[in-house]
C-alpha atoms as a PDB file:
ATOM      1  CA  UNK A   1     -15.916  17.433  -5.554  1.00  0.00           C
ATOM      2  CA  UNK A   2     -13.287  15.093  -4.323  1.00  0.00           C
ATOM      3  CA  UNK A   3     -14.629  12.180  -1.221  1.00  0.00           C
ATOM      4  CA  UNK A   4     -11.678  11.489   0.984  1.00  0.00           C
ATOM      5  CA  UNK A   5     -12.351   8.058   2.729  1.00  0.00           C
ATOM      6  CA  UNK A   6     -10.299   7.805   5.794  1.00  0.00           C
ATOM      7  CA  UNK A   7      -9.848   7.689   9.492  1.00  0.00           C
ATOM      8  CA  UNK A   8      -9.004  10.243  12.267  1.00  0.00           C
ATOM      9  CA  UNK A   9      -5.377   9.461  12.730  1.00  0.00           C
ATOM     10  CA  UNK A  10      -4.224   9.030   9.377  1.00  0.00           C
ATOM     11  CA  UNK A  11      -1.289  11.617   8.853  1.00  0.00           C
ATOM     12  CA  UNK A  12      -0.862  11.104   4.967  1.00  0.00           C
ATOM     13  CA  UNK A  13      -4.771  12.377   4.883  1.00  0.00           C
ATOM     14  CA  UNK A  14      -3.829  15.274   7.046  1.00  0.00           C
ATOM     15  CA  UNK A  15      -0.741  16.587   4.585  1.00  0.00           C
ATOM     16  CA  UNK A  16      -3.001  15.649   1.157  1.00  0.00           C
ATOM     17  CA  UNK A  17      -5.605  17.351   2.767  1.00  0.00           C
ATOM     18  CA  UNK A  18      -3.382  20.380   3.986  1.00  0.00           C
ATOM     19  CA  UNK A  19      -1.692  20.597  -0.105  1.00  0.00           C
ATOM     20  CA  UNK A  20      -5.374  20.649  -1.509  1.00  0.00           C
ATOM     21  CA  UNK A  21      -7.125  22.879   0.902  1.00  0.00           C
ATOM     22  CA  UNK A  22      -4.034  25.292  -0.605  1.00  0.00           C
ATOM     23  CA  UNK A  23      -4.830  24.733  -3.931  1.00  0.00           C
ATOM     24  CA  UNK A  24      -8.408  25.627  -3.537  1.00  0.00           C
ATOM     25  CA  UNK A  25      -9.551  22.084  -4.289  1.00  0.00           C
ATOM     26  CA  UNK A  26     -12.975  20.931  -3.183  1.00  0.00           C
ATOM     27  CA  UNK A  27     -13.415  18.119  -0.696  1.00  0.00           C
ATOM     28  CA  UNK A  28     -15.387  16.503   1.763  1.00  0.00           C
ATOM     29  CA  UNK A  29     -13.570  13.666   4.392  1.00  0.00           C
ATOM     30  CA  UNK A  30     -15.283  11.142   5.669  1.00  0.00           C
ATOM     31  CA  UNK A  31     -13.249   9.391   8.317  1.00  0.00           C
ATOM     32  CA  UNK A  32     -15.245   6.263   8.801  1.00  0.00           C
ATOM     33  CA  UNK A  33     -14.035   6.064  13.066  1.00  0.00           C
ATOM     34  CA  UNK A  34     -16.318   9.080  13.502  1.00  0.00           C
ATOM     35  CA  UNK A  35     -19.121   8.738  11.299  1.00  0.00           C
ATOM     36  CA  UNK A  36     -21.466   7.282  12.919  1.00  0.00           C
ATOM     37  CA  UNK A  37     -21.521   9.988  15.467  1.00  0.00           C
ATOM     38  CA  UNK A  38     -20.629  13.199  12.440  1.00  0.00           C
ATOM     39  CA  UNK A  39     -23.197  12.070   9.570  1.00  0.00           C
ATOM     40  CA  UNK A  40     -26.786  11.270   9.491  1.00  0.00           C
ATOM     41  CA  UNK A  41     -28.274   9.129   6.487  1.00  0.00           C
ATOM     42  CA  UNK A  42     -31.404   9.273   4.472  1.00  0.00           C
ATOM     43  CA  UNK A  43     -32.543   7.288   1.196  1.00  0.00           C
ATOM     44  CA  UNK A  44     -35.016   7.490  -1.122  1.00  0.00           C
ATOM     45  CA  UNK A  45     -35.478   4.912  -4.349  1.00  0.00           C
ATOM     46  CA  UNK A  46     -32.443   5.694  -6.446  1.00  0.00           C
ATOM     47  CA  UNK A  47     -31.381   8.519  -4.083  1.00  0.00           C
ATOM     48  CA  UNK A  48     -29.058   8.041  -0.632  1.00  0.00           C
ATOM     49  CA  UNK A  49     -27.929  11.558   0.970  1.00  0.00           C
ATOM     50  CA  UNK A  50     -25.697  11.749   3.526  1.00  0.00           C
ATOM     51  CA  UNK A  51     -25.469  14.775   5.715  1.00  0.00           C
ATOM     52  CA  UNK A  52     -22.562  16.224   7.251  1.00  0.00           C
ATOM     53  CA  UNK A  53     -22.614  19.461   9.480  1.00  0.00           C
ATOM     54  CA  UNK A  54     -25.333  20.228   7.960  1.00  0.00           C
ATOM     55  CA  UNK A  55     -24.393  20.262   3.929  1.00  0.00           C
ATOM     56  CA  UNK A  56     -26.378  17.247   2.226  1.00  0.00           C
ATOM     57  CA  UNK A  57     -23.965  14.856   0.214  1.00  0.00           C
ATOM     58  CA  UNK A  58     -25.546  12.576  -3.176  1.00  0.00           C
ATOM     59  CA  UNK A  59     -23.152  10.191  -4.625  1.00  0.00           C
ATOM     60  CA  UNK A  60     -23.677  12.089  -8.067  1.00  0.00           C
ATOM     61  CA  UNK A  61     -21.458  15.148  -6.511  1.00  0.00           C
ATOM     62  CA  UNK A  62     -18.447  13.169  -6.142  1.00  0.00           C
ATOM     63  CA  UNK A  63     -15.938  13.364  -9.330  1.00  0.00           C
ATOM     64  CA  UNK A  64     -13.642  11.307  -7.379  1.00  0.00           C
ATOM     65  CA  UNK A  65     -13.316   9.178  -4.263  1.00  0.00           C
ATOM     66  CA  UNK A  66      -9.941   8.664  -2.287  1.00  0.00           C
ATOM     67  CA  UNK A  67     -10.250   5.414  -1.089  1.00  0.00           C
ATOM     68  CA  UNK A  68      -7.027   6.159   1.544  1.00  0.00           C
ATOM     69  CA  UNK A  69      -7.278   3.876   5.058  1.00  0.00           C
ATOM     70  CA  UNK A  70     -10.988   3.607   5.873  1.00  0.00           C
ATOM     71  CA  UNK A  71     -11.164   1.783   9.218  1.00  0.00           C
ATOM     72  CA  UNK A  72     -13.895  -0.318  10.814  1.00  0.00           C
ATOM     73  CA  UNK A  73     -16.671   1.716  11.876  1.00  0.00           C
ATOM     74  CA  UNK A  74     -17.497   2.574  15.394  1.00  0.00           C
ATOM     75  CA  UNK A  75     -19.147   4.755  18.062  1.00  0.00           C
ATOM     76  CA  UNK A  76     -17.124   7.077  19.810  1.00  0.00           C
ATOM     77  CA  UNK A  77     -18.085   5.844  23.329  1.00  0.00           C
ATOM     78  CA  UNK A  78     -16.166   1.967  24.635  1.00  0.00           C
ATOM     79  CA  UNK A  79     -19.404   0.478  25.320  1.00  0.00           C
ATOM     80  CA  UNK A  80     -20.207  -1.792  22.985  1.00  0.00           C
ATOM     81  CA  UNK A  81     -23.421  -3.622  23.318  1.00  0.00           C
ATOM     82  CA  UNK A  82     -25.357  -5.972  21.472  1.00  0.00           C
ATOM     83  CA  UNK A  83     -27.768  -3.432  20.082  1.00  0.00           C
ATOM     84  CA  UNK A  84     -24.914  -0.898  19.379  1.00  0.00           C
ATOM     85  CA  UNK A  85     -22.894  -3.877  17.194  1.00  0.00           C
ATOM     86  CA  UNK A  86     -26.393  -3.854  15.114  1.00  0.00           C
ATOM     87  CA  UNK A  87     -26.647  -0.420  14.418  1.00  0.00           C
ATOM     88  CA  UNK A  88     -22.716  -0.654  13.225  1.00  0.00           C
ATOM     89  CA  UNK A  89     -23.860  -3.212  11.068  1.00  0.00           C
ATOM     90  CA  UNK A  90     -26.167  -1.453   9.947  1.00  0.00           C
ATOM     91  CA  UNK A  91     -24.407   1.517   9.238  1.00  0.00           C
ATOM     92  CA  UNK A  92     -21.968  -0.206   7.489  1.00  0.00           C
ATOM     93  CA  UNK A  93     -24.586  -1.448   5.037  1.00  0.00           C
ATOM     94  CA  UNK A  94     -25.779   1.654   4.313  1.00  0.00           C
ATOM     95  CA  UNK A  95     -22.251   3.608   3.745  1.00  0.00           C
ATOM     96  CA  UNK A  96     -21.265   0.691   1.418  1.00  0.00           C
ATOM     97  CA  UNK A  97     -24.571   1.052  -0.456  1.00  0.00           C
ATOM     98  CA  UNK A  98     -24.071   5.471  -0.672  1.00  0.00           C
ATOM     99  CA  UNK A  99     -20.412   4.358  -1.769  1.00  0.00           C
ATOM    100  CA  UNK A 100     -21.839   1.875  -4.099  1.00  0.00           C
ATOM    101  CA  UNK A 101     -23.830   4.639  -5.962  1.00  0.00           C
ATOM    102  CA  UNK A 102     -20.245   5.436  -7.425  1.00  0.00           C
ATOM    103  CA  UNK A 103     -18.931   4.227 -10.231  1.00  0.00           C
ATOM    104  CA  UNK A 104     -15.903   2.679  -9.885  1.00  0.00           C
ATOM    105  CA  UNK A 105     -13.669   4.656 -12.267  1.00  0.00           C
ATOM    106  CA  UNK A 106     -13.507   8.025 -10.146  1.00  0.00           C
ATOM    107  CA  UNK A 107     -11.995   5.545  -7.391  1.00  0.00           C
ATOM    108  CA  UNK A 108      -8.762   6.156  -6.260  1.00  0.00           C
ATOM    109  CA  UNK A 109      -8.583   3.011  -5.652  1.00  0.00           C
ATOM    110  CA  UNK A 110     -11.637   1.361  -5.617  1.00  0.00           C
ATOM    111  CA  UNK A 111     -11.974  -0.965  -2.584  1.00  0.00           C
ATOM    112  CA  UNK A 112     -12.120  -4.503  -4.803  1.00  0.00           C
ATOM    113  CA  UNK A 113      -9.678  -3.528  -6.834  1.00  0.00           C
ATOM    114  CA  UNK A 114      -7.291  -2.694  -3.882  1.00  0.00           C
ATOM    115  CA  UNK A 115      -8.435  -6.449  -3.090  1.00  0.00           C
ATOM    116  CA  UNK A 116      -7.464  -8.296  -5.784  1.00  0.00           C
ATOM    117  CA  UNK A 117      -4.107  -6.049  -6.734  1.00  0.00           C
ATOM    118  CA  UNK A 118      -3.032  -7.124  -2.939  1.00  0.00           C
ATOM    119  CA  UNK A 119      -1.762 -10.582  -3.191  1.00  0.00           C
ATOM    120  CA  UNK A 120       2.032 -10.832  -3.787  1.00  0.00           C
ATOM    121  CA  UNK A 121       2.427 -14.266  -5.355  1.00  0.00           C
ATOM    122  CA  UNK A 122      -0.299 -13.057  -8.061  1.00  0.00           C
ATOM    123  CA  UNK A 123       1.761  -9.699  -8.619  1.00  0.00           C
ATOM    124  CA  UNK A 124       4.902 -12.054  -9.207  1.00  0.00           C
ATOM    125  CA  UNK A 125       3.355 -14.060 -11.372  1.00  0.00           C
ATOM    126  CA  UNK A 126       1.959 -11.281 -12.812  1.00  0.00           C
ATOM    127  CA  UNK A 127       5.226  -9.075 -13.118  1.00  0.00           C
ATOM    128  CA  UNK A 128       7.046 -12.171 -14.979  1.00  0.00           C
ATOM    129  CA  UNK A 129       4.278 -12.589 -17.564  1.00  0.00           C
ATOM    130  CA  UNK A 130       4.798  -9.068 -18.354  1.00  0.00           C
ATOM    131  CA  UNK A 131       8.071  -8.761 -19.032  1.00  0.00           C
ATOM    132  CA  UNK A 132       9.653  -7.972 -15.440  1.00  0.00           C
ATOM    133  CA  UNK A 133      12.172  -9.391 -13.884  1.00  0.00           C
ATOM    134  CA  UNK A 134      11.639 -10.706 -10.941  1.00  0.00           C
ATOM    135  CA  UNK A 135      13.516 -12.883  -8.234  1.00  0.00           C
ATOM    136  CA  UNK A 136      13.501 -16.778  -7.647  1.00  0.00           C
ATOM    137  CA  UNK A 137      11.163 -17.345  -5.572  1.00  0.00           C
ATOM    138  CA  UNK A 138       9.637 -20.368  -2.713  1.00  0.00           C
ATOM    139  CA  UNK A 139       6.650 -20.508  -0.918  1.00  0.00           C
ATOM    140  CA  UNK A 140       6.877 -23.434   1.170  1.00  0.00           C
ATOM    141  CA  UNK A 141       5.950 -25.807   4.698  1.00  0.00           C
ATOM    142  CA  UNK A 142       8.597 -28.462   2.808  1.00  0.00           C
ATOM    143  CA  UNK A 143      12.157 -28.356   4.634  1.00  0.00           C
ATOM    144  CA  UNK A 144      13.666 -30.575   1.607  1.00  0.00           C
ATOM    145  CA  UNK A 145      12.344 -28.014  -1.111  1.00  0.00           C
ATOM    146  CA  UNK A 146      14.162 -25.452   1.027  1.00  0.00           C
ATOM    147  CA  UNK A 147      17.299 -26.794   1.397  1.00  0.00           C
ATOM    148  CA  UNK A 148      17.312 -27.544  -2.820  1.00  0.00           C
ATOM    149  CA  UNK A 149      16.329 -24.033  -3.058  1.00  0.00           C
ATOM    150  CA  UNK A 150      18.996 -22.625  -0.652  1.00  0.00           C
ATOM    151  CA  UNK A 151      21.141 -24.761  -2.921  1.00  0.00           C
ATOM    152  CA  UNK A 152      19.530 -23.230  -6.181  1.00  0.00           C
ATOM    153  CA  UNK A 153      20.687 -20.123  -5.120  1.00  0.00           C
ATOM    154  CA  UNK A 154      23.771 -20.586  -3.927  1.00  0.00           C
ATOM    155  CA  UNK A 155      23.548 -19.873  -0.003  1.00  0.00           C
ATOM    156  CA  UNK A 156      22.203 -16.373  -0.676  1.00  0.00           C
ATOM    157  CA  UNK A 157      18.376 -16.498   0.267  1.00  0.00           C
ATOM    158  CA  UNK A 158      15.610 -13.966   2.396  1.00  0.00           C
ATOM    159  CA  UNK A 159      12.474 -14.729   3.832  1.00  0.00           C
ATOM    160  CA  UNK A 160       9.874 -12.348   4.232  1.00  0.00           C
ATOM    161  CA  UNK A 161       6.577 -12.022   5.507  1.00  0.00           C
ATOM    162  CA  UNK A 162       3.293 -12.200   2.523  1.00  0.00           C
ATOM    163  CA  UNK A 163       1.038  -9.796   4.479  1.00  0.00           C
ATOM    164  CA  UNK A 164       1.849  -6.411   6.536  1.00  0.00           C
ATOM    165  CA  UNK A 165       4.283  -8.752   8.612  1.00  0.00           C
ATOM    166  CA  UNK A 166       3.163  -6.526  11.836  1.00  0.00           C
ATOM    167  CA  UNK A 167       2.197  -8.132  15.027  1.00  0.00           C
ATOM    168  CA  UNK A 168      -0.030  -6.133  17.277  1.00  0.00           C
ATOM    169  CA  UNK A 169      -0.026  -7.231  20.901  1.00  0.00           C
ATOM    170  CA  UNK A 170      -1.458  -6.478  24.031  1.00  0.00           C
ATOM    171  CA  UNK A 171       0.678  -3.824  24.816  1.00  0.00           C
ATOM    172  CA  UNK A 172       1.038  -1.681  21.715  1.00  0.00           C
ATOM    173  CA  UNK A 173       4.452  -0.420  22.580  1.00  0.00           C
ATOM    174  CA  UNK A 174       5.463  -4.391  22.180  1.00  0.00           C
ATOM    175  CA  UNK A 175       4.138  -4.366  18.883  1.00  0.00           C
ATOM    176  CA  UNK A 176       6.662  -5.630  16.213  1.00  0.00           C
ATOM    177  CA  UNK A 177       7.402  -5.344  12.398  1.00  0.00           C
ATOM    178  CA  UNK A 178       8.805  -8.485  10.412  1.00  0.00           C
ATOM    179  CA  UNK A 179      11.439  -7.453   8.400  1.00  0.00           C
ATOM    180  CA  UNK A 180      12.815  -9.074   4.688  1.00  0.00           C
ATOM    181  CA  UNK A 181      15.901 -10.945   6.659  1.00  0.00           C
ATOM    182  CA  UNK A 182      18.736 -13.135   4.841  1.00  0.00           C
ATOM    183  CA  UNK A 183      18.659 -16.617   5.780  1.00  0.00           C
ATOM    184  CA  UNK A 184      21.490 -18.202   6.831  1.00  0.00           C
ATOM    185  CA  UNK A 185      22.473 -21.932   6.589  1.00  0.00           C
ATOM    186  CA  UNK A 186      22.749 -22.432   9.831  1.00  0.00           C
ATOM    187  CA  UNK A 187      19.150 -21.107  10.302  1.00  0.00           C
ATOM    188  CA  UNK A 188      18.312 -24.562   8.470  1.00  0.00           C
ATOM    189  CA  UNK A 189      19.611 -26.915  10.848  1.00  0.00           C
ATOM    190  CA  UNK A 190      16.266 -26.665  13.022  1.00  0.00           C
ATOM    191  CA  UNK A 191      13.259 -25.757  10.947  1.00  0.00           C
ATOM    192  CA  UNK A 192      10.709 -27.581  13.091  1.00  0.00           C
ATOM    193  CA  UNK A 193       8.444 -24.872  12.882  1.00  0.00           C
ATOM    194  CA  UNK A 194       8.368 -24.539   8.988  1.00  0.00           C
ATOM    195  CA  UNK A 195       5.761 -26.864   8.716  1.00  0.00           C
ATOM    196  CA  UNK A 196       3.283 -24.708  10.779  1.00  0.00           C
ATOM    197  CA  UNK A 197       2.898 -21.985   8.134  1.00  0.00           C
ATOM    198  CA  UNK A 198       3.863 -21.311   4.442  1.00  0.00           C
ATOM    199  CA  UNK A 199       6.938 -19.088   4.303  1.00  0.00           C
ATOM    200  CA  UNK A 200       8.044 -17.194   1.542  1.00  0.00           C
ATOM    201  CA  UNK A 201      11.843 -17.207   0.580  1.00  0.00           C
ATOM    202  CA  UNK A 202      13.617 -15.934  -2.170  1.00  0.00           C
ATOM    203  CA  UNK A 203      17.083 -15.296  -3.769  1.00  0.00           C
ATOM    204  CA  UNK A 204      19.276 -12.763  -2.507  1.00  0.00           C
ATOM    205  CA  UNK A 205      19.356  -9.796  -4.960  1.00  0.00           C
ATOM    206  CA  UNK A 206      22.468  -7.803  -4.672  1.00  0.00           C
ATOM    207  CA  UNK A 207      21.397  -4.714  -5.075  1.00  0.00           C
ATOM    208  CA  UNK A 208      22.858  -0.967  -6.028  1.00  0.00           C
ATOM    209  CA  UNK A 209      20.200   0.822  -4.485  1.00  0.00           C
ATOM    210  CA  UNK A 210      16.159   0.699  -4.012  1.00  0.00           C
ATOM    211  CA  UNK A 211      13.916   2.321  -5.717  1.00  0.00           C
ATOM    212  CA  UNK A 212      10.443   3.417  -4.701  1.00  0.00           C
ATOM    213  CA  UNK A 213       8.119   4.107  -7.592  1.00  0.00           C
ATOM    214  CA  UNK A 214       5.113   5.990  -6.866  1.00  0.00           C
ATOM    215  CA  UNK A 215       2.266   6.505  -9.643  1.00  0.00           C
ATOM    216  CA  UNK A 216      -0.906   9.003  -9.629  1.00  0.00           C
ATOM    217  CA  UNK A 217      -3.172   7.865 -12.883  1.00  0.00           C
ATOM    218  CA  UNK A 218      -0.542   9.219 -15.221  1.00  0.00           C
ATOM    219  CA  UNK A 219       2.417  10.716 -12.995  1.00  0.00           C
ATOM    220  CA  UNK A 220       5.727   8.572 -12.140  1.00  0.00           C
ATOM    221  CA  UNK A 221       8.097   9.859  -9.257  1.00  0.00           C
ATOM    222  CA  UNK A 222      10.899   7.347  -9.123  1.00  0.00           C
ATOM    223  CA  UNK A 223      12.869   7.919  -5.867  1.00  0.00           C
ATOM    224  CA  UNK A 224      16.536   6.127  -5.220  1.00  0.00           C
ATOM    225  CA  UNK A 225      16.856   5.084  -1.940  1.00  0.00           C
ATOM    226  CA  UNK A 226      20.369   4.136  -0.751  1.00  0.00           C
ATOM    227  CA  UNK A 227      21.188   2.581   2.926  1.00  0.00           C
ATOM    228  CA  UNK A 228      24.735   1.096   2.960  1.00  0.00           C
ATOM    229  CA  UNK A 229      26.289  -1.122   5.562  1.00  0.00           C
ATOM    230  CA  UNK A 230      29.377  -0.937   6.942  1.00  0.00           C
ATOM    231  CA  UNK A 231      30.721  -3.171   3.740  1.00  0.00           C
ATOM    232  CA  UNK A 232      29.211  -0.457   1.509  1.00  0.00           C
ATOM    233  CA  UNK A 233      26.685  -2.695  -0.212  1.00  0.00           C
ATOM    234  CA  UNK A 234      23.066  -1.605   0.194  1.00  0.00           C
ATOM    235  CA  UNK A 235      21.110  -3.254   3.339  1.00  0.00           C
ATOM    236  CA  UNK A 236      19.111  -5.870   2.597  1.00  0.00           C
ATOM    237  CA  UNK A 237      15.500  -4.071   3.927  1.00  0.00           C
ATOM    238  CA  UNK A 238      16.110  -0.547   3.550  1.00  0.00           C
ATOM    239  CA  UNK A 239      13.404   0.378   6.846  1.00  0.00           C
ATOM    240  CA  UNK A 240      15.508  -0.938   9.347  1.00  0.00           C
ATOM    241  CA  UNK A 241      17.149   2.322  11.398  1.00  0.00           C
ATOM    242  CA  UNK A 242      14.009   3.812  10.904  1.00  0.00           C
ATOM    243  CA  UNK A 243      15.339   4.849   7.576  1.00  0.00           C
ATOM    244  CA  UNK A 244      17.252   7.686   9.389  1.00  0.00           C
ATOM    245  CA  UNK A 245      20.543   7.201   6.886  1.00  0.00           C
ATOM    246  CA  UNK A 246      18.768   6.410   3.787  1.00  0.00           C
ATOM    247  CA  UNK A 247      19.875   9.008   1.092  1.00  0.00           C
ATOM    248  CA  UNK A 248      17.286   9.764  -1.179  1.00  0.00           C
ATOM    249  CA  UNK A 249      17.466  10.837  -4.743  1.00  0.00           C
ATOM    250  CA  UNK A 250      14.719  11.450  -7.914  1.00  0.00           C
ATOM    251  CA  UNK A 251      16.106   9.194 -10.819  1.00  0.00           C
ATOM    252  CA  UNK A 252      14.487   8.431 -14.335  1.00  0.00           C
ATOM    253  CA  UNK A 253      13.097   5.305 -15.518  1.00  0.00           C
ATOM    254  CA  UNK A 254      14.238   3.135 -18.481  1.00  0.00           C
ATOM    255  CA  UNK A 255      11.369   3.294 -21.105  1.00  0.00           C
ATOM    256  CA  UNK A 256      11.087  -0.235 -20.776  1.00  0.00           C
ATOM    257  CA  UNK A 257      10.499  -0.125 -17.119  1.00  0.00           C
ATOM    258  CA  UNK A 258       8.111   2.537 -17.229  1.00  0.00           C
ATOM    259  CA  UNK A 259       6.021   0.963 -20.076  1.00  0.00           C
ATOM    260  CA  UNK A 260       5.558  -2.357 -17.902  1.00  0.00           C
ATOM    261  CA  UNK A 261       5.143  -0.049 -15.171  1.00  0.00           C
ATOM    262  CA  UNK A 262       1.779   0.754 -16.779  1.00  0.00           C
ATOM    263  CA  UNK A 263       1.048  -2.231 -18.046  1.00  0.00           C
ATOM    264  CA  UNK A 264       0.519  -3.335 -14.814  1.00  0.00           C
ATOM    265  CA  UNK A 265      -0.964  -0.315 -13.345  1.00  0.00           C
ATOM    266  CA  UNK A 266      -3.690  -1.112 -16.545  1.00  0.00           C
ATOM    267  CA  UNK A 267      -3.334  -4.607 -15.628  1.00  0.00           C
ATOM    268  CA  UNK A 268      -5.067  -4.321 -11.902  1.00  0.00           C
ATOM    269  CA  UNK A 269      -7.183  -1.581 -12.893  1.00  0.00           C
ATOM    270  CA  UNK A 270      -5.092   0.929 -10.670  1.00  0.00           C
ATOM    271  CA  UNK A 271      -5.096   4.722 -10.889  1.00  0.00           C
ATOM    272  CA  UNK A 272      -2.461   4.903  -7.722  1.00  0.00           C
ATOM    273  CA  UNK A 273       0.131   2.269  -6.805  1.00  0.00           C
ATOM    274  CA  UNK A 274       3.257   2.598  -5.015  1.00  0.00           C
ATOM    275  CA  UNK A 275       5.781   0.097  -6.500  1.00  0.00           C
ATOM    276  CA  UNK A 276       9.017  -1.473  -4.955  1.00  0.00           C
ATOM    277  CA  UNK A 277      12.187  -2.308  -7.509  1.00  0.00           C
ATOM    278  CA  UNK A 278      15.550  -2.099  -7.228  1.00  0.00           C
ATOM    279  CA  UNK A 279      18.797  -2.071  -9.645  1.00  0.00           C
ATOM    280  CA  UNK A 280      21.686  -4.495  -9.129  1.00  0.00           C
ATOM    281  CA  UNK A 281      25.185  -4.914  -9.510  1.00  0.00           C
ATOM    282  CA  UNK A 282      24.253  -6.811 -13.289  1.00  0.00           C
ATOM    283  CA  UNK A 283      22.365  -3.958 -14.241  1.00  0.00           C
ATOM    284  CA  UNK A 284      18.599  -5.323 -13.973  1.00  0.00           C
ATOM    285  CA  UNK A 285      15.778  -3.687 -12.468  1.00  0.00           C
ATOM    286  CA  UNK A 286      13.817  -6.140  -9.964  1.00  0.00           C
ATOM    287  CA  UNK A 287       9.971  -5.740  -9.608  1.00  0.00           C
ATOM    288  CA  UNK A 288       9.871  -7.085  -5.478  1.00  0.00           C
ATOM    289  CA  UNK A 289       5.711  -5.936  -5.357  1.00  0.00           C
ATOM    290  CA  UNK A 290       3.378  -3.227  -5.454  1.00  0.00           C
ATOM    291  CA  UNK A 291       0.979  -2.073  -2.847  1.00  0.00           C
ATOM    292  CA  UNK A 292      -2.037  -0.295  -4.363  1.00  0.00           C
ATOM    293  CA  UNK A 293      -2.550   2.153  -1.244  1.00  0.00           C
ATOM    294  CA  UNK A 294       1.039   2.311   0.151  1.00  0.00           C
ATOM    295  CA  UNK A 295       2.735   5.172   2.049  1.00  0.00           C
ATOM    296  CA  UNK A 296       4.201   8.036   0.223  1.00  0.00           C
ATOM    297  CA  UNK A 297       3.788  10.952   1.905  1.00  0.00           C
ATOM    298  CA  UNK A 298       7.100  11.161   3.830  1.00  0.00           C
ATOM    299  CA  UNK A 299       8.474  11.313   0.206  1.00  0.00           C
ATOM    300  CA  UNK A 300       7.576  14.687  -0.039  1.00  0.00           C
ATOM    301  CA  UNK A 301       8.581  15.170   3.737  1.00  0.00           C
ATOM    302  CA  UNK A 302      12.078  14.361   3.127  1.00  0.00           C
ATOM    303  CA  UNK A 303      12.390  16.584  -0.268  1.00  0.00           C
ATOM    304  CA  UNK A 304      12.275  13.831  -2.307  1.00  0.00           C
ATOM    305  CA  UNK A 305       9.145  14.475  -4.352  1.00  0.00           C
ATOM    306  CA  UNK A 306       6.133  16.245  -5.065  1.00  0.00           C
ATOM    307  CA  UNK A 307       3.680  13.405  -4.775  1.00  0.00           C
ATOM    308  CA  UNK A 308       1.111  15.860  -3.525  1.00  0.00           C
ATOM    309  CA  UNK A 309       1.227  17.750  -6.167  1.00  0.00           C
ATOM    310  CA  UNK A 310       0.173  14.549  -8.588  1.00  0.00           C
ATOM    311  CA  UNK A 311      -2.765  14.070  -6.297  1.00  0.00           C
ATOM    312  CA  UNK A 312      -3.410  17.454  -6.235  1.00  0.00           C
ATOM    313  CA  UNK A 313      -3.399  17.665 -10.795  1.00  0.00           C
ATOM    314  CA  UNK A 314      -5.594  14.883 -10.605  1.00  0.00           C
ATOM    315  CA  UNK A 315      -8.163  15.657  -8.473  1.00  0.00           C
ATOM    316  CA  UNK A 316      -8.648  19.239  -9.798  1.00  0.00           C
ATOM    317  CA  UNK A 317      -9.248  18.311 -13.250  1.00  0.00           C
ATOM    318  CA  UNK A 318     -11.681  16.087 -13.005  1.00  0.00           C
END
């Protein structure tokens, strides 16, 4: 039996689990905003069971675990007192230690390895090591080390942000989303605020088109995306518009590209990634990052793929 871990809202859970329940494959979801108030626990030496409208769960009857977007946990009601932040606690501890029971090769992905396939420096170090190639790259609070990098690469540099680059605020309809942006020169004339925070910035790749790699434990969908500007070269951060006008298109991989495509799926331990790349005008394929629990599911949405389908393979023969 497959163990979804997710939360209430989650629409890529919703489709996955929509494609599976069609195919007839076994799963429970645990959607860790309502648990507290869905599941009851109980534990034994050697033996945690959770229970879930009324069917008793042991880690042992799990074949896999879909570790998808498991939020923080919490009671249903706003109130949140003292005592009710202990028994979260406490239910945390005891959800980690049913999870724990596990082992951590039927994770898709297991949590820690999520963890420490998440940095994006370490990927880029990483991805060079390997054999990709990968662009010039700064992390810096030093306005002299930009300007010589600027210089490096000729004028043509972008900045973007290391972590989800989304800023929640009060008012969620305010909320905003960073975006990879070029930089311009005359953005350096007043970098006063450079020294507050380490910024990333690297060279401008000129790029034919995106591509969005997607892999489940042995599957590879390679999607083209294209999004041209008015000049017809492709945009810079292919999201922008909402990604209304991107075309999209399946496309095969180079053998080389796929083989250090697994080499660093292998690398990180990961049975799903979803990896960004993109060809250029020279002919090279660019390794940007790779987010172990990325989106995919409007893939399929749009026609593009059949990543459900890989989840689906996966999950039923195991």
């Amino acid at each position: 039996m497959l163990l979804i871990l997710s939360n209430s809202q989650d629409a890529t859970t919703n489709y996955l689990a929509e494609q599976l329940g069609k195919k007839g494959v076994s799963f429970i979801r645990l959607d860790t905003d309502t648990i507290v108030t869905d599941a009851t626990f109980h534990y034994q030496i050697g033996i945690p069971r959770l229970s879930i409208a009324g069917n008793q769960y042991t880690p042992d009857k799990f074949s896999n675990v879909w570790n998808r977007r498991p939020e923080r946990l919490r009671y249903s009601s706003v109130e949140e007192s003292p005592e009710r932040k202990l028994a979260l606690d406490e239910w945390t501890e005891v959800l980690e230690a049913f999870l724990a029971h596990i082992p951590v090769n039927r994770w898709m992905n297991h949590p820690s390895v999520n963890v420490a396939a998440s940095h994006k420096l370490n990927q880029l170090t990483t991805a060079a090591k390997i054999g990709f190639v990968v662009p010039k790259t700064l992390v810096t609070q030093d306005k002299d080390r930009l300007h010589q990098f600027f210089d490096e690469c000729r004028g043509k540099i972008i900045t973007k942000p290391m972590s989800s680059g989304y800023i929640k605020r009060r008012d969620s309809e305010n909320d905003s989303l960073i975006y990879t942006n070029p930089v311009p020169k005359d953005a350096l004339s007043d970098l006063s605020d450079l020294e507050n925070c380490p910024t990333l910035f690297q060279e401008f790749v000129q790029k034919i088109a995106d591509v969005r790699i997607t892999i489940v434990d042995q599957e590879i969908h390679a999607i083209e995306l294209k999004a041209l500007e008015s000049d017809g070269s492709q945009r810079c951060d292919v999201r922008r518009n909402n990604m209304d006008d991107v075309v999209y298109r399946e496309i095969s991989l180079p053998l080389k590209i796929e083989t250090t495509l697994r080499t660093i799926m292998r690398h990180y331990g990961l049975r799903f990634g979803a990896i960004d790349m993109a060809t250029t005008t020279n002919g090279e394929w660019v390794f940007f990052e790779i987010n172990p629990n990325g989106q995919w599911a409007w893939l399929d949405l749009v026609g593009a793929a059949n990543i459900a389908g890989s989840f689906t393979r996966s999950f039923a023969n195991s």
